[in-house]
Protein backbone atom coordinates (compact mmCIF):
# COMPACT_ATOMS: atom_id res chain seq x y z
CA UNK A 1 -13.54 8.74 16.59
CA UNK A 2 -13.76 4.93 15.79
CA UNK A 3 -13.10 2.43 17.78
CA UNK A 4 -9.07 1.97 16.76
CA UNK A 5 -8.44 5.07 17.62
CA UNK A 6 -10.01 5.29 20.37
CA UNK A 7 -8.65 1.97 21.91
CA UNK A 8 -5.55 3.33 21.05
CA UNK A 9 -5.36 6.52 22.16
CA UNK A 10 -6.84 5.38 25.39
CA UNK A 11 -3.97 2.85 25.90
CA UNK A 12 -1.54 5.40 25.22
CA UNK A 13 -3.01 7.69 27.84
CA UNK A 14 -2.81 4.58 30.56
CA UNK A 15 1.16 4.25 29.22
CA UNK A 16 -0.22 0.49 27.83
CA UNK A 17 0.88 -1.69 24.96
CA UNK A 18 -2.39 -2.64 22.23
CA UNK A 19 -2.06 -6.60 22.05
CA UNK A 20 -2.94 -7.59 18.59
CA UNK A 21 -3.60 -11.26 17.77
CA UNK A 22 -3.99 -12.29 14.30
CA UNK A 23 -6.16 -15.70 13.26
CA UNK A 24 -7.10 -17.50 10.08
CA UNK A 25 -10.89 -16.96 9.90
CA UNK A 26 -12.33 -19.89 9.67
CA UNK A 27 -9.25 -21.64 10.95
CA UNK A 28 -8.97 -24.45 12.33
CA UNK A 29 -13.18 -25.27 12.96
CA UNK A 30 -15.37 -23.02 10.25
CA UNK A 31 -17.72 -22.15 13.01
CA UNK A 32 -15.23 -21.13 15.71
CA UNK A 33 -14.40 -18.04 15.09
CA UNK A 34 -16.37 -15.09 16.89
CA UNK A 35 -16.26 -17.41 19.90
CA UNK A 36 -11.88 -17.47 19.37
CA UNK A 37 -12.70 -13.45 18.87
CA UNK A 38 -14.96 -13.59 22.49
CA UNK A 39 -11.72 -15.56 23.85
CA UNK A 40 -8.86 -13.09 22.45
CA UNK A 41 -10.91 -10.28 23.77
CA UNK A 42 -11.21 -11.15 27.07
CA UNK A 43 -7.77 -12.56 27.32
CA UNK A 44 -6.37 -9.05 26.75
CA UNK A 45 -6.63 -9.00 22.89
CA UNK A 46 -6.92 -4.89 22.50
CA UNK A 47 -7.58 -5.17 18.43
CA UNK A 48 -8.23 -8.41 16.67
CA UNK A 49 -6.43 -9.03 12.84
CA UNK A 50 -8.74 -11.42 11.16
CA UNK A 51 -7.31 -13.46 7.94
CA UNK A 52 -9.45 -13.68 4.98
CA UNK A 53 -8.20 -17.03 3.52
CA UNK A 54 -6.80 -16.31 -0.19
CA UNK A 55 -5.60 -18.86 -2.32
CA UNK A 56 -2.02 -17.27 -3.40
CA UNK A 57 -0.65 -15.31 -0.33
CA UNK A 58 2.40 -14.05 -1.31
CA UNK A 59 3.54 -12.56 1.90
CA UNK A 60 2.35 -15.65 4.56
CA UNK A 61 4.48 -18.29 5.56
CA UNK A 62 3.95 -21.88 5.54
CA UNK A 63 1.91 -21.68 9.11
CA UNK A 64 -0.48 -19.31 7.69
CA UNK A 65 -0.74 -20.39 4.27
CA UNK A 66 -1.50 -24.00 5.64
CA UNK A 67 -4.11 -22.11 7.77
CA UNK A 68 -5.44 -20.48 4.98
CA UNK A 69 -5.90 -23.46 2.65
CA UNK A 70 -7.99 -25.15 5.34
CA UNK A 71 -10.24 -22.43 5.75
CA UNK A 72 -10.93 -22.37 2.45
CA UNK A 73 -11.58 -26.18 2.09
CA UNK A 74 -14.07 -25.78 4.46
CA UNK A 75 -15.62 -23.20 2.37
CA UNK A 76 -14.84 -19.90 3.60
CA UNK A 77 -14.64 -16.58 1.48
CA UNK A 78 -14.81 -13.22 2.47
CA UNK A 79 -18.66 -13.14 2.49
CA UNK A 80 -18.37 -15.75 5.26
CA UNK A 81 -15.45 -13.32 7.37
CA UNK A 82 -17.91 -11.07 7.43
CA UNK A 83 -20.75 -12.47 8.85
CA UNK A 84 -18.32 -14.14 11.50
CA UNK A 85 -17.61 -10.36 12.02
CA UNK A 86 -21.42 -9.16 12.36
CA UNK A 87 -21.80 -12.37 14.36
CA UNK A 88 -18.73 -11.45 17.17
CA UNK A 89 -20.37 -7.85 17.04
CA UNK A 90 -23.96 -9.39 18.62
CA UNK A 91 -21.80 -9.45 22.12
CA UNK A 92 -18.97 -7.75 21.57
CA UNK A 93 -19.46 -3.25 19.93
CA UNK A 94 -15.90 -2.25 21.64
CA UNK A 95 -12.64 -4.20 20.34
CA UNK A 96 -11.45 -3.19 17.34
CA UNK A 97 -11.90 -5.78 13.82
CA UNK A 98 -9.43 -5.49 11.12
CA UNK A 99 -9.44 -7.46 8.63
CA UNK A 100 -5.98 -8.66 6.94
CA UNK A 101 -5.87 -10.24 3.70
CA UNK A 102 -4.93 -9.76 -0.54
CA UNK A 103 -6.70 -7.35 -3.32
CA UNK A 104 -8.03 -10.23 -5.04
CA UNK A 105 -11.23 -11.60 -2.58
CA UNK A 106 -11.85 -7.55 -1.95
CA UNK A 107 -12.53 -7.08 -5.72
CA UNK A 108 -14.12 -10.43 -6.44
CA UNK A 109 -16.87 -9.30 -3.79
CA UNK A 110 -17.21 -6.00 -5.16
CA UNK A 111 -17.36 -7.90 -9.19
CA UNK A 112 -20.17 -9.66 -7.51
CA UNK A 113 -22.31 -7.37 -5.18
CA UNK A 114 -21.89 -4.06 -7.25
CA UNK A 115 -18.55 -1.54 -6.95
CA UNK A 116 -18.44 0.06 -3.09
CA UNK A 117 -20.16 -3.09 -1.91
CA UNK A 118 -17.11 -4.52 0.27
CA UNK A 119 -16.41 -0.98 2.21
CA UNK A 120 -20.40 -0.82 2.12
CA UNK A 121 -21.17 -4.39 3.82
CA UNK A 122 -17.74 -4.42 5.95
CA UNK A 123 -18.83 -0.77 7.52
CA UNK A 124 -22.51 -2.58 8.47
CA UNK A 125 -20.56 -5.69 9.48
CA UNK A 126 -18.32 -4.07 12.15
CA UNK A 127 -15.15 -3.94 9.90
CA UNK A 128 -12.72 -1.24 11.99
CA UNK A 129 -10.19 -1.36 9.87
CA UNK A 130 -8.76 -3.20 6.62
CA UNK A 131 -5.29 -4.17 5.30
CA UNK A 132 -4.36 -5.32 2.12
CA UNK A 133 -1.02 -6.81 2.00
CA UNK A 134 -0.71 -6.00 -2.30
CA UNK A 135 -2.16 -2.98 -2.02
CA UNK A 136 0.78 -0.29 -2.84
CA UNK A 137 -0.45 3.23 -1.26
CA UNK A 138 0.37 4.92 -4.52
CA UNK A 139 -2.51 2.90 -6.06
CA UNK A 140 -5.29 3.08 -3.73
CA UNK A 141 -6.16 6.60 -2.53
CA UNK A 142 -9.35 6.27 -3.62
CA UNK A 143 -9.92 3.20 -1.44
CA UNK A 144 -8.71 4.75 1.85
CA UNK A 145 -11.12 7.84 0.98
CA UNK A 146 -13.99 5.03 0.59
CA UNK A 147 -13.17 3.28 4.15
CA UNK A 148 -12.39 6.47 5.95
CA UNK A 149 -15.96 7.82 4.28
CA UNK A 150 -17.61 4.54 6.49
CA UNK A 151 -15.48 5.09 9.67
CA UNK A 152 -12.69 2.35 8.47
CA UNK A 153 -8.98 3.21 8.66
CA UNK A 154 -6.64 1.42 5.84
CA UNK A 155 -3.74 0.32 7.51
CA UNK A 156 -0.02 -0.32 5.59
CA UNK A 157 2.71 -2.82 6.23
CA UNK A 158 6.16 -1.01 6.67
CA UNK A 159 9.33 -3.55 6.32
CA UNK A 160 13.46 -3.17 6.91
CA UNK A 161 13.98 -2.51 3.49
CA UNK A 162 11.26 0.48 3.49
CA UNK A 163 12.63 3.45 1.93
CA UNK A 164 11.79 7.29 3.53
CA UNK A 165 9.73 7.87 0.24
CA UNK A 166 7.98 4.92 0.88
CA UNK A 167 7.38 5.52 4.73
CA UNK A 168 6.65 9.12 3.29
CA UNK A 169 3.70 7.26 0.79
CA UNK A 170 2.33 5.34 3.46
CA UNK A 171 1.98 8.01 5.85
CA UNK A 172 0.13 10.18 3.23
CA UNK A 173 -2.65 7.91 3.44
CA UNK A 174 -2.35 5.80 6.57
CA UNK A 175 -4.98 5.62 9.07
CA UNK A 176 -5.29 4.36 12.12
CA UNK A 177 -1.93 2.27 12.45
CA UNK A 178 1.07 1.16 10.31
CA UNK A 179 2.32 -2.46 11.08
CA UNK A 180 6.03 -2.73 10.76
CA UNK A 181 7.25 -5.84 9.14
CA UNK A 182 9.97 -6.94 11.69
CA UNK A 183 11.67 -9.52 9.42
CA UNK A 184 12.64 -9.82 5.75
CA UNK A 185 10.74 -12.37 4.40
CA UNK A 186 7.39 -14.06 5.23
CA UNK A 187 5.27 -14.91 7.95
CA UNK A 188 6.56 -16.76 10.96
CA UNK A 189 9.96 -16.82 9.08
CA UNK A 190 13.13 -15.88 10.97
CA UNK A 191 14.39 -14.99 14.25
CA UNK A 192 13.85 -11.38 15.62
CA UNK A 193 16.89 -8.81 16.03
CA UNK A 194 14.91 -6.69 18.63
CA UNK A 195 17.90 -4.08 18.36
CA UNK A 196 17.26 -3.72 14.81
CA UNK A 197 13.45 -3.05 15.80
CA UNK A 198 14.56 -0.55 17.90
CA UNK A 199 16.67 1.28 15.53
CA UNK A 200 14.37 1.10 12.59
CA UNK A 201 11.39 3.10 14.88
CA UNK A 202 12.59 6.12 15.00
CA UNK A 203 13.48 6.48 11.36
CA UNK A 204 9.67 5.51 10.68
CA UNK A 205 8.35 7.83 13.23
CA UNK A 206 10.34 10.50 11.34
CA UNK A 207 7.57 10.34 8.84
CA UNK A 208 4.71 8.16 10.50
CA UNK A 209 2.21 10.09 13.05
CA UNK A 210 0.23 7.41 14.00
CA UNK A 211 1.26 4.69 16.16
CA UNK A 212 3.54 1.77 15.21
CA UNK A 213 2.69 -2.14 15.60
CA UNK A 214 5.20 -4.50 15.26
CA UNK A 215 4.83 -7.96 14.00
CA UNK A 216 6.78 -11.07 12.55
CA UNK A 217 8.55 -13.19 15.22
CA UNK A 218 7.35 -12.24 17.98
CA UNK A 219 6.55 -16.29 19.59
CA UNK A 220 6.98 -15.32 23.31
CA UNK A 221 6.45 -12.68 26.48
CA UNK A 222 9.78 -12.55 26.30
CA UNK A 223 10.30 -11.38 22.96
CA UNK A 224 6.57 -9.16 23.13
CA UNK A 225 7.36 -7.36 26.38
CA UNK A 226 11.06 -6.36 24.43
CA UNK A 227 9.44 -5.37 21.45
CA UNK A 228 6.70 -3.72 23.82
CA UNK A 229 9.31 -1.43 24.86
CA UNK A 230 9.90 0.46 21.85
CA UNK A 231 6.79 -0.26 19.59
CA UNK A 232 3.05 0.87 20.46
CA UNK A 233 1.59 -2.51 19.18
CA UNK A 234 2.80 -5.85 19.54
CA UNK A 235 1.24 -8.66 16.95
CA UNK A 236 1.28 -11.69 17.25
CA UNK A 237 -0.05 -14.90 14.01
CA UNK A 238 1.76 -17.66 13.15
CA UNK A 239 2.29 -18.65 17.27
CA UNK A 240 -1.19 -18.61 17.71
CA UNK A 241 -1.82 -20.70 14.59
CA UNK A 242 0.57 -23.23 15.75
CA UNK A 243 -0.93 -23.31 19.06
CA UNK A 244 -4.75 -24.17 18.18
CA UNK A 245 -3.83 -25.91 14.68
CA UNK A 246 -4.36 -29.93 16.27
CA UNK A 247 -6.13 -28.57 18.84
CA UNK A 248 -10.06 -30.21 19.31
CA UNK A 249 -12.42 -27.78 19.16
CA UNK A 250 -13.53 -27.91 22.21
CA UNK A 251 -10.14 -26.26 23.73
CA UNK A 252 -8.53 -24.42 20.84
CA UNK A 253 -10.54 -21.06 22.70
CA UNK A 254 -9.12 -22.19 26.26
CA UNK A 255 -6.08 -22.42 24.30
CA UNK A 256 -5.46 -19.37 22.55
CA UNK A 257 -6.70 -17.08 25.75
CA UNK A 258 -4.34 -18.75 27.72
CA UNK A 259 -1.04 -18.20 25.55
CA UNK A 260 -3.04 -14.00 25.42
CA UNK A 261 -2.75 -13.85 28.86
CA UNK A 262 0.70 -14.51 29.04
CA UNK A 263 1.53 -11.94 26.18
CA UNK A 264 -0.96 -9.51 28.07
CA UNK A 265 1.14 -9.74 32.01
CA UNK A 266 4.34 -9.53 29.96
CA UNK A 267 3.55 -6.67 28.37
CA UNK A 268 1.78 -4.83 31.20
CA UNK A 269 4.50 -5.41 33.66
């Protein structure tokens, strides 16, 4: 069992929520990240969605994308995620990695180090799990074969327009967790109908045997301890990102763990 399902599947047993904060890497200091990681973690982060900064992502908002662009000006790639990775995994062997991110870097890496060489190197890094926003299930059996091969799930973004043969696709080849798409639209866009959350579950569960995050919105305890309710996986991005953006480095960890903790008490009450 790896280590996102078993964080899971012990949560569910307790009757808990998973927490699951999504950051830039490399965002907003190049060299802050395992120690943001370290911070999430022990604020009550249960699995941590790590951003691999891609110059044309089509599905992030202008808080991400702005996060994204200064990763990258400050010279981060996906061969730097992953030693951030490795380098969070010197303290830290239990909370679950995944990393979140666009087709492109994936196959630029594997171009460059030899074909396999991303599932290869993320596996030895400490990768849990991987999701690739343009990657349509239909198209990339072979991939989830290749990650589930090294202990890595592949994990699939479900949104309100989300047809039952599409649900049906994605549950084919699924692993680990789907992550529901809350909002039409893009990252951090929107205001959340938590009713419509609620109503859209059940249809996906229909099809989906693996548990359900949520994500999009969600900028509050309020709003996480109602989604909470009805999803097994609250995430949580462009707050976070807005929280540590002008933040000194010195306090953007104090920073994020503190806003965690709040999520954490809301959603364990």
């Amino acid at each position: 069992m790896n280590r996102i399902d078993a964080t899971l599947n012990a949560l569910k047993a307790q009757n808990r929520k998973a927490l699951i904060p999504f950051v830039t890497a490399g965002f907003p200091f190049a060299d802050i990240t395992p120690d943001l990681m370290h911070g999430m973690a022990e604020a009550g982060a249960d699995i941590i969605e790590l951003g691999v900064p891609f110059s044309d992502p089509s599905a992030d908002g202008p808080v991400i994308q702005k996060a994204g662009d200064r990763a990258l000006a400050l010279g981060i790639g996906l061969t730097q995620v992953l030693a951030m990775v490795r380098g969070f995994r010197e303290r830290n062997s239990t909370t679950p990695v995944v990393l979140m991110g666009y087709a492109n870097p994936i196959e630029r890496y594997d171009q460059k180090h030899g074909a396999g060489a991303f599932v290869r190197d993320a596996s030895a890094a400490g990768v849990d799990g991987v999701l690739v926003v343009d990657y349509p299930p239909e198209e990339c059996e072979a991939f989830a074969e290749a990650l589930r091969a090294h202990g890595m799930d592949l994990i699939f973004l479900l949104a309100p327009t989300s047809t039952d043969e599409r649900m049906a696709q994605v549950a084919r080849i699924a692993s680990g967790y789907v992550y529901y798409v809350s909002l039409k639209g893009v990252t951090g866009a929107g205001t959340l109908d938590v009713a419509q959350v609620e109503a859209m579950l059940p249809r996906i569960r229909q099809h989906v045997h693996i548990p359900v995050g949520v994500g999009f919105g969600i900028r509050d305890a309020e709003t996480a301890r109602a989604i909470g309710r009805a999803a097994d996986a609250v995430v949580i991005g462009s707050r976070i990102i807005q929280l540590i953006e002008n933040e000194p480095h010195e306090k953007v960890v104090a920073v994020a763990a503190q806003f965690l903790r709040t999520i954490r008490k809301a959603l364990d009450a």
